[in-house]
N, C-alpha and C. Protein backbone atom coordinates (compact mmCIF):
# COMPACT_ATOMS: atom_id res chain seq x y z
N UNK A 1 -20.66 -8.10 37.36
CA UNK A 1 -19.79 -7.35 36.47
C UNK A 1 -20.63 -6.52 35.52
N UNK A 2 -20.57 -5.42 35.35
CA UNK A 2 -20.97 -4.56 34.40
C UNK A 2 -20.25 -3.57 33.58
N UNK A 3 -20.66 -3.50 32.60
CA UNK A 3 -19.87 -2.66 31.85
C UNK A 3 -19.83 -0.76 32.19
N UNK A 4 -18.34 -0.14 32.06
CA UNK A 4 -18.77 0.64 32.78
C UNK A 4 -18.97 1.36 31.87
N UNK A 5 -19.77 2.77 31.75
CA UNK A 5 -20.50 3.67 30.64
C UNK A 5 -19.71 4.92 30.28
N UNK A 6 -19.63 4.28 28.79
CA UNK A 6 -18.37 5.18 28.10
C UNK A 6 -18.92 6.74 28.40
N UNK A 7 -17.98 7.68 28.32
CA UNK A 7 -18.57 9.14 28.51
C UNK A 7 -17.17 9.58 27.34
N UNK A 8 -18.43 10.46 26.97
CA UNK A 8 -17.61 11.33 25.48
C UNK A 8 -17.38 12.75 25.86
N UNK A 9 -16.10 13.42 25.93
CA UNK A 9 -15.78 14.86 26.62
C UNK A 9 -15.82 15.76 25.11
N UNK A 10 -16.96 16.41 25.56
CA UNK A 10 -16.74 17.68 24.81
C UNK A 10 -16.05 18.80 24.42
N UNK A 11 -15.51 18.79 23.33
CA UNK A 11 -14.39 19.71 23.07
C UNK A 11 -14.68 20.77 22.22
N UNK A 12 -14.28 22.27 23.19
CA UNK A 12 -14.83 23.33 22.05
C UNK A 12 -13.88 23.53 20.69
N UNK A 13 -14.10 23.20 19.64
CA UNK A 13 -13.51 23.18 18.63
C UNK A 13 -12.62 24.54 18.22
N UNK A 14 -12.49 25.68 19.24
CA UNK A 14 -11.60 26.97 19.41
C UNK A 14 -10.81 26.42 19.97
N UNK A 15 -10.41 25.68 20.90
CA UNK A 15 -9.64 24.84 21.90
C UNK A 15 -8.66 23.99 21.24
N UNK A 16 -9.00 23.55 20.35
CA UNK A 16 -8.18 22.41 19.58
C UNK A 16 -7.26 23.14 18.90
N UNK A 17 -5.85 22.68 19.51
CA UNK A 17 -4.66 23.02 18.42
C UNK A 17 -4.57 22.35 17.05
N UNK A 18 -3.85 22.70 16.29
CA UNK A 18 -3.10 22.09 14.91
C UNK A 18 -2.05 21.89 15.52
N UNK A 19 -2.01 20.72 14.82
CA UNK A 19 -0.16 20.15 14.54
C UNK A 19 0.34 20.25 13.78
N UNK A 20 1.72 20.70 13.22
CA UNK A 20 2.43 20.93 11.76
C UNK A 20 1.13 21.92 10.88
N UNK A 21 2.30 21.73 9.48
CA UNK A 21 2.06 22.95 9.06
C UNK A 21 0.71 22.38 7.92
N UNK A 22 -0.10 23.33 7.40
CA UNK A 22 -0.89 22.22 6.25
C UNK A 22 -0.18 21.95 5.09
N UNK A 23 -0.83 21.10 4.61
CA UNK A 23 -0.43 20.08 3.19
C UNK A 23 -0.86 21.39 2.39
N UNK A 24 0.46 20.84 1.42
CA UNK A 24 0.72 21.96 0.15
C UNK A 24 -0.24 21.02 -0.95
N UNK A 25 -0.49 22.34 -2.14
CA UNK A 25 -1.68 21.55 -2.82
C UNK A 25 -1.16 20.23 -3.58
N UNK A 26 0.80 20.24 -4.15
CA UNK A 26 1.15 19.66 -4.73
C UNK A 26 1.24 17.84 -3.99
N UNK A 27 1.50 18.44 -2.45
CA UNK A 27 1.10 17.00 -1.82
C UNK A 27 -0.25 16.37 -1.54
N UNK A 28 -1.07 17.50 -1.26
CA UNK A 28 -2.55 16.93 -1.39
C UNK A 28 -2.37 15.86 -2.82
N UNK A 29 -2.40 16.51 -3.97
CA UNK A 29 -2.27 15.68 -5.00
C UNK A 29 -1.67 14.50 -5.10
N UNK A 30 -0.69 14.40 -5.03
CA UNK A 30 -0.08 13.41 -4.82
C UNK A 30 -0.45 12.33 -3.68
N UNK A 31 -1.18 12.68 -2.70
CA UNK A 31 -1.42 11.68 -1.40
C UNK A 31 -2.98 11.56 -2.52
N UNK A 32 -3.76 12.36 -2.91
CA UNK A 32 -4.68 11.47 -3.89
C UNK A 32 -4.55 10.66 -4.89
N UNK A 33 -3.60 10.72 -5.66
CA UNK A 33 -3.44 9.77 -6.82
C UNK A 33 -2.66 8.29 -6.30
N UNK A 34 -1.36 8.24 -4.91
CA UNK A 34 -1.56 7.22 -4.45
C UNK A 34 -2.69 6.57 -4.13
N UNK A 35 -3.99 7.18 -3.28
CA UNK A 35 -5.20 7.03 -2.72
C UNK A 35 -5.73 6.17 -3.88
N UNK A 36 -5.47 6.39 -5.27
CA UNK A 36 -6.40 6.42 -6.15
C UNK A 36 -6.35 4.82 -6.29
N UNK A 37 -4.76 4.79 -6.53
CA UNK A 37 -3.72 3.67 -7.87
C UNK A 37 -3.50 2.25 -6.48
N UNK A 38 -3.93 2.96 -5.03
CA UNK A 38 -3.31 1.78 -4.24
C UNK A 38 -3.79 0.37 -4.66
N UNK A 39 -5.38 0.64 -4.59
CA UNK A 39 -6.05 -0.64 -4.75
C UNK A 39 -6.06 -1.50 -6.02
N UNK A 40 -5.43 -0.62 -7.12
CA UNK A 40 -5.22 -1.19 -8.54
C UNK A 40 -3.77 -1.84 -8.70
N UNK A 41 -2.79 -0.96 -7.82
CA UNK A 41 -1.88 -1.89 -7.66
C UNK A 41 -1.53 -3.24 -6.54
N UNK A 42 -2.26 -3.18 -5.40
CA UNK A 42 -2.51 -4.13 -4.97
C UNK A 42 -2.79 -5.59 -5.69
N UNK A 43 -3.91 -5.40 -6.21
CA UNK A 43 -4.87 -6.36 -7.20
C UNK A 43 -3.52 -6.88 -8.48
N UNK A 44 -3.17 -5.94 -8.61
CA UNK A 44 -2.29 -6.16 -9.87
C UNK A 44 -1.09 -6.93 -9.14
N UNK A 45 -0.47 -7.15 -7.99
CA UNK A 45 0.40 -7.53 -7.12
C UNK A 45 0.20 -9.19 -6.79
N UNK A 46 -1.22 -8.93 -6.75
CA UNK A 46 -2.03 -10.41 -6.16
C UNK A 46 -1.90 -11.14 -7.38
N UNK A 47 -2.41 -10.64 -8.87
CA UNK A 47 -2.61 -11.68 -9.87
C UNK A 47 -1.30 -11.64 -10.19
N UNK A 48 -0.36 -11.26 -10.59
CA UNK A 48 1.00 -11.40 -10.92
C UNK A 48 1.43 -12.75 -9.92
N UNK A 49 1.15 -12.44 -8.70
CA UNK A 49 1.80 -13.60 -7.64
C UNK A 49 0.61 -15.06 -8.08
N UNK A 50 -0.18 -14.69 -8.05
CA UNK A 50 -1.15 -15.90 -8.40
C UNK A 50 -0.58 -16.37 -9.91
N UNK A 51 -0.25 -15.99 -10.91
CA UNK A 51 -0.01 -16.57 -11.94
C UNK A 51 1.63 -16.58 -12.17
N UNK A 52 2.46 -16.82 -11.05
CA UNK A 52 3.38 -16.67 -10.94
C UNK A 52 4.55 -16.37 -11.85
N UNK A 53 4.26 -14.49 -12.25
CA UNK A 53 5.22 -14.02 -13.60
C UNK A 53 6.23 -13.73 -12.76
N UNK A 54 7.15 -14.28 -13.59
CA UNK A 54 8.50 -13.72 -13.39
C UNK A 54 9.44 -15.01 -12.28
N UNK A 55 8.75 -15.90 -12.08
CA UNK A 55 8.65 -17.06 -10.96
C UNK A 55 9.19 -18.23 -11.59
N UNK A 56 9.85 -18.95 -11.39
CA UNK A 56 10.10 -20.53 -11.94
C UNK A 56 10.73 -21.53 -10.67
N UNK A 57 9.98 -22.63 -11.12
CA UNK A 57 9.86 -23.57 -9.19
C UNK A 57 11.32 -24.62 -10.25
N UNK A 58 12.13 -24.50 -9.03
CA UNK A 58 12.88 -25.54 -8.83
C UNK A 58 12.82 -25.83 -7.88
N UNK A 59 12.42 -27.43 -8.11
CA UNK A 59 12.45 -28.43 -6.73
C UNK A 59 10.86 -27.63 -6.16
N UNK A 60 11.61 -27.31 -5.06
CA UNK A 60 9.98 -26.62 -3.93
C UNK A 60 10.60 -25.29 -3.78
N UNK A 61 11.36 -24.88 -4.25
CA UNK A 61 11.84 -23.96 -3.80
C UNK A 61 11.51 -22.53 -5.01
N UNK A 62 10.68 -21.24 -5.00
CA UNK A 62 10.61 -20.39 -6.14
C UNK A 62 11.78 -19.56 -6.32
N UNK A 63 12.27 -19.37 -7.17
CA UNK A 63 13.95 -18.52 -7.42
C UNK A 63 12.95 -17.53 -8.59
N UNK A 64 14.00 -16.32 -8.27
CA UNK A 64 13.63 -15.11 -9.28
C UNK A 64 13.88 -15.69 -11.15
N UNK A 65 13.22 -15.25 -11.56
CA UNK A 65 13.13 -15.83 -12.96
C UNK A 65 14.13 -14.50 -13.72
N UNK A 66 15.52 -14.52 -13.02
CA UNK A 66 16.36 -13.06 -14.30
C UNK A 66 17.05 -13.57 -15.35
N UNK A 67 16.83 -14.65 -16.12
CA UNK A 67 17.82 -15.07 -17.27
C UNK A 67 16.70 -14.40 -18.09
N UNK A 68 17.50 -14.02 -19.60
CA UNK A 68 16.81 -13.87 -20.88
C UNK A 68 16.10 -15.22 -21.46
N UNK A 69 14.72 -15.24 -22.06
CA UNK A 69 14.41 -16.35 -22.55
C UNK A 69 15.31 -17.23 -23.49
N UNK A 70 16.07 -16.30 -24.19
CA UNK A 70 16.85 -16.55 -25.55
C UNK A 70 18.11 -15.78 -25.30
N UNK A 71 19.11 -16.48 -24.70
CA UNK A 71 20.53 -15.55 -24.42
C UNK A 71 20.79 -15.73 -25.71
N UNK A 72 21.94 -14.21 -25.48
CA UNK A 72 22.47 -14.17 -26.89
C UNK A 72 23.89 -14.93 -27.20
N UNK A 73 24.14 -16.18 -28.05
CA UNK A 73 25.21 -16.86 -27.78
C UNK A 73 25.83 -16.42 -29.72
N UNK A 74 27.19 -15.89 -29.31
CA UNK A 74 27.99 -16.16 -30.64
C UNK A 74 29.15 -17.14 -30.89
């Protein structure tokens, strides 16, 4: 058994179509500042879940934490 030997086809770069139309500058921008904020919100996603805000365990089970700390009772 041998491996068989990859071959790379040369393409004259006049040859190559585009697809769709190009990115407008306002979306460039915008696909950078997601680019930017992904990995900060990630991280920020992870420690929130690790220190479980917004989380309260009943039993084994985690339920959304939406009551007010201090309802307002008259």
């Amino acid at each position: 058994m041998h491996a068989e030997r990859a071959t790379m086809r040369v393409v004259d770069s006049q040859s190559v179509e585009r697809g769709g139309a190009p990115m407008t500058t306002i979306q460039a921008v915008w696909f950078g500042v997601m680019l930017a904020l992904t990995p900060s919100l990630v991280l920020l996603a992870f420690l929130l879940w690790q220190e479980g805000i917004g989380l309260r365990e009943v039993g084994a089970d985690l339920e959304v934490d939406d009551q007010p700390p201090h309802p307002n009772t008259r």
